[in-house]
C-alpha atoms as a PDB file:
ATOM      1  CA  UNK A   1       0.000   0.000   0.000  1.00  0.00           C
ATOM      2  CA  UNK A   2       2.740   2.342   1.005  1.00  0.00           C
ATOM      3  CA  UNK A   3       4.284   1.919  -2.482  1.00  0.00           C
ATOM      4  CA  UNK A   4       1.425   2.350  -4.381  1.00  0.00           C
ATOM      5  CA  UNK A   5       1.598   5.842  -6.383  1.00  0.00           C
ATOM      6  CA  UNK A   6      -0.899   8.469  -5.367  1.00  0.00           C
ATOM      7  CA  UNK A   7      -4.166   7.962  -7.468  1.00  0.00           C
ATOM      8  CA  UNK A   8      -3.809   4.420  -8.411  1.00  0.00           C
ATOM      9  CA  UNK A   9      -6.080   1.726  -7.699  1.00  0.00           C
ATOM     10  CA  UNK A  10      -6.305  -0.868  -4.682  1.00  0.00           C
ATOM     11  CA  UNK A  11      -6.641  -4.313  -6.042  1.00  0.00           C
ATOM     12  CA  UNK A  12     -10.297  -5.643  -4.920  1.00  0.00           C
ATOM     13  CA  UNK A  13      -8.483  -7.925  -1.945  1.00  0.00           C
ATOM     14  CA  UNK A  14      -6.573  -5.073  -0.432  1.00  0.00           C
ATOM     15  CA  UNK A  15      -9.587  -2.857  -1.149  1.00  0.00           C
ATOM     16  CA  UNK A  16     -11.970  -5.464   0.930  1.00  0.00           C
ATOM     17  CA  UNK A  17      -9.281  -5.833   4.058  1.00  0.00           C
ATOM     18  CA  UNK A  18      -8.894  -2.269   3.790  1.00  0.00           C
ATOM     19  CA  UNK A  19     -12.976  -1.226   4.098  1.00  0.00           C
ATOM     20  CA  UNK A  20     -13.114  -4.706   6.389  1.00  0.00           C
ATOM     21  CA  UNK A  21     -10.418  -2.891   8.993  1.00  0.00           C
ATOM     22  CA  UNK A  22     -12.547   0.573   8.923  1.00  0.00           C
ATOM     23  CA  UNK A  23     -15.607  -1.403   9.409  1.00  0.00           C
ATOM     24  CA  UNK A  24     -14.569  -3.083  12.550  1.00  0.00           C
ATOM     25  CA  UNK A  25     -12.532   0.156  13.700  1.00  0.00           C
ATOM     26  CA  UNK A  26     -15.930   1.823  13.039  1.00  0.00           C
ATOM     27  CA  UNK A  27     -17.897  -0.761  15.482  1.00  0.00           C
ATOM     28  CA  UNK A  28     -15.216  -0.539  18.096  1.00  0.00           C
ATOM     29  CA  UNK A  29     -15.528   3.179  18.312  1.00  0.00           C
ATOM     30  CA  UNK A  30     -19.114   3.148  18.307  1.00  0.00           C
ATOM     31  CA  UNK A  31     -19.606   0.538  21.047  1.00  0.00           C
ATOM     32  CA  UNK A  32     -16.532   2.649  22.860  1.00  0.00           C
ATOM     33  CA  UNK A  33     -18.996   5.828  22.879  1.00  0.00           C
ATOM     34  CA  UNK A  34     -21.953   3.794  23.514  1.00  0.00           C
ATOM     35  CA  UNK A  35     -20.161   2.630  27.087  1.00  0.00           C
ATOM     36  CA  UNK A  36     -19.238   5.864  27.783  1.00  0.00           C
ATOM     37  CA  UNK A  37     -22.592   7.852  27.323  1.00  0.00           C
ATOM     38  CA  UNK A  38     -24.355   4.989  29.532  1.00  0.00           C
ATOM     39  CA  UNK A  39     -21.449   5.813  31.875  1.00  0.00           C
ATOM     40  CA  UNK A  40     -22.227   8.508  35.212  1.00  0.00           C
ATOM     41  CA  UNK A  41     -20.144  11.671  33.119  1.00  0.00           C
ATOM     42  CA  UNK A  42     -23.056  13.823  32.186  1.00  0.00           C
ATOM     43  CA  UNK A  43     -23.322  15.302  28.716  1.00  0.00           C
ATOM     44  CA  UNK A  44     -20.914  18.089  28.235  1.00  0.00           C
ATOM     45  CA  UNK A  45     -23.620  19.987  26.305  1.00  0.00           C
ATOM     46  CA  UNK A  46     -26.582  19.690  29.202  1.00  0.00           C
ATOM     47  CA  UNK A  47     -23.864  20.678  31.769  1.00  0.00           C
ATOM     48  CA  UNK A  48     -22.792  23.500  29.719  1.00  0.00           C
ATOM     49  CA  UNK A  49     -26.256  24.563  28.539  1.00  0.00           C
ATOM     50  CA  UNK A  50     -27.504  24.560  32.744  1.00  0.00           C
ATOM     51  CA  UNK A  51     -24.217  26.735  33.313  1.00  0.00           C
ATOM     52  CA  UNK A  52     -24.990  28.890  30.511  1.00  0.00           C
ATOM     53  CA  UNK A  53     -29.016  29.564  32.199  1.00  0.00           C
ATOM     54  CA  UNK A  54     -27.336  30.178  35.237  1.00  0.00           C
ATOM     55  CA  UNK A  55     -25.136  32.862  33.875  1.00  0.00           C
ATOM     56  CA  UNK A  56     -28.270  34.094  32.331  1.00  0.00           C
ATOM     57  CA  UNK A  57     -30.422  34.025  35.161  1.00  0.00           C
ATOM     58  CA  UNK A  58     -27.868  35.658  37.526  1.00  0.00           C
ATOM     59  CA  UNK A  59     -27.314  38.642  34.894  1.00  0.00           C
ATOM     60  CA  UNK A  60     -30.808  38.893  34.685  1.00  0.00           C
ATOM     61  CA  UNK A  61     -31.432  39.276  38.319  1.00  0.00           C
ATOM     62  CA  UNK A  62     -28.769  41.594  38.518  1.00  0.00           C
ATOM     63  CA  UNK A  63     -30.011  44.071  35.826  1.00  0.00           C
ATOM     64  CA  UNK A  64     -33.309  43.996  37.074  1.00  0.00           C
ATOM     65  CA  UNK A  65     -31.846  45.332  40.713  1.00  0.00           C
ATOM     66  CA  UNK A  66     -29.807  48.293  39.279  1.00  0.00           C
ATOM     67  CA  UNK A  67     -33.207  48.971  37.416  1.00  0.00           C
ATOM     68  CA  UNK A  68     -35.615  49.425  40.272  1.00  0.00           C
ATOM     69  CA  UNK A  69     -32.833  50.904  41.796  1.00  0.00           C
ATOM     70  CA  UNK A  70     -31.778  53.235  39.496  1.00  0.00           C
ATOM     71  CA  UNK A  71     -35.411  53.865  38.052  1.00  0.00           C
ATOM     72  CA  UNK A  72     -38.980  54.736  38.635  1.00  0.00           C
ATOM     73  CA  UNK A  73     -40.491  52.677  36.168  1.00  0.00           C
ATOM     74  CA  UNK A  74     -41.254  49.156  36.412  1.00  0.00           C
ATOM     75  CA  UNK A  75     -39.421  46.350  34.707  1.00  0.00           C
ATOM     76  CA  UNK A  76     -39.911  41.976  34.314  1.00  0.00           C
ATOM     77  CA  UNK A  77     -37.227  39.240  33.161  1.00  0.00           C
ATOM     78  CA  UNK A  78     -38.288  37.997  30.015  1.00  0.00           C
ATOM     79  CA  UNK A  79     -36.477  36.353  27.094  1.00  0.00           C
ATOM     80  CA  UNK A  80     -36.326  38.662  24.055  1.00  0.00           C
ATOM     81  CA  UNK A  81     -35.101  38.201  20.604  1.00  0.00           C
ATOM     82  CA  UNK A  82     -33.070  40.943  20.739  1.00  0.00           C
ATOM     83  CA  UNK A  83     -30.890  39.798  23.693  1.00  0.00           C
ATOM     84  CA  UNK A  84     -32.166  42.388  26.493  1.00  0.00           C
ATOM     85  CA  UNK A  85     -32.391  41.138  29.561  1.00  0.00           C
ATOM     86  CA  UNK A  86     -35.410  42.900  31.185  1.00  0.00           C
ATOM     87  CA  UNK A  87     -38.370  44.480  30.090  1.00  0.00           C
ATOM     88  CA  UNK A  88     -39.707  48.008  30.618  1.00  0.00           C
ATOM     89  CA  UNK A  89     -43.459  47.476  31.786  1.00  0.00           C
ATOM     90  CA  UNK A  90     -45.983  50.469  30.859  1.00  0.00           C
ATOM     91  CA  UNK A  91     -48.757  50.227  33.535  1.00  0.00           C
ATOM     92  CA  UNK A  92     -52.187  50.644  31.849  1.00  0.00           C
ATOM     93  CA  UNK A  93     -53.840  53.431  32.829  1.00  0.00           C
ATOM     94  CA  UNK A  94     -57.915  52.990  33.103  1.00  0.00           C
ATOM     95  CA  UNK A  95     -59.298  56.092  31.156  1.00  0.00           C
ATOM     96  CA  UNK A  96     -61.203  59.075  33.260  1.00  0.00           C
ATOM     97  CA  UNK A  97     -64.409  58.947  32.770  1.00  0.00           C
END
């Protein structure tokens, strides 16, 4: 194999012991990462996801302090397209009558 010029064929036998060796490298891998995601190690993804809300959550909570601190109006956490944390609020007002 290691003398074979770049481009040229694989006879069919070294072809089929060549796709035979990924195939069972293939099923070893796979049954590797099978035993390790039945395994106690959470997902690396959930974990960092539930950090990520966390971070969120605390930034949130903090923005909506130095609001009502800061402010007269009236403010609520809510997710937004537009990445703001908090939301003014604009109290409805009943009409005079």
């Amino acid at each position: 194999m290691a003398n074979n010029p770049p481009g040229q064929v694989f006879p069919n036998k070294a072809r089929v012991a060549i796709l035979a060796e990924l195939d069972k490298e293939k099923k070893r891998l796979m049954q590797t990462q099978s035993m390790h995601s039945i395994g106690a190690r959470p997902n690396l993804k959930v974990f960092r996801d539930n950090a990520e809300q966390q971070h969120i959550a605390a930034q949130q909570k903090a923005a909506l302090q130095h609001a009502h601190t800061h402010s007269s109006g009236f403010f609520i956490t809510q997710d937004s397209s537009f990445g703001n944390l908090i939301l003014p609020v604009i109290p409805r007002l009943e009409p005079e009558s």
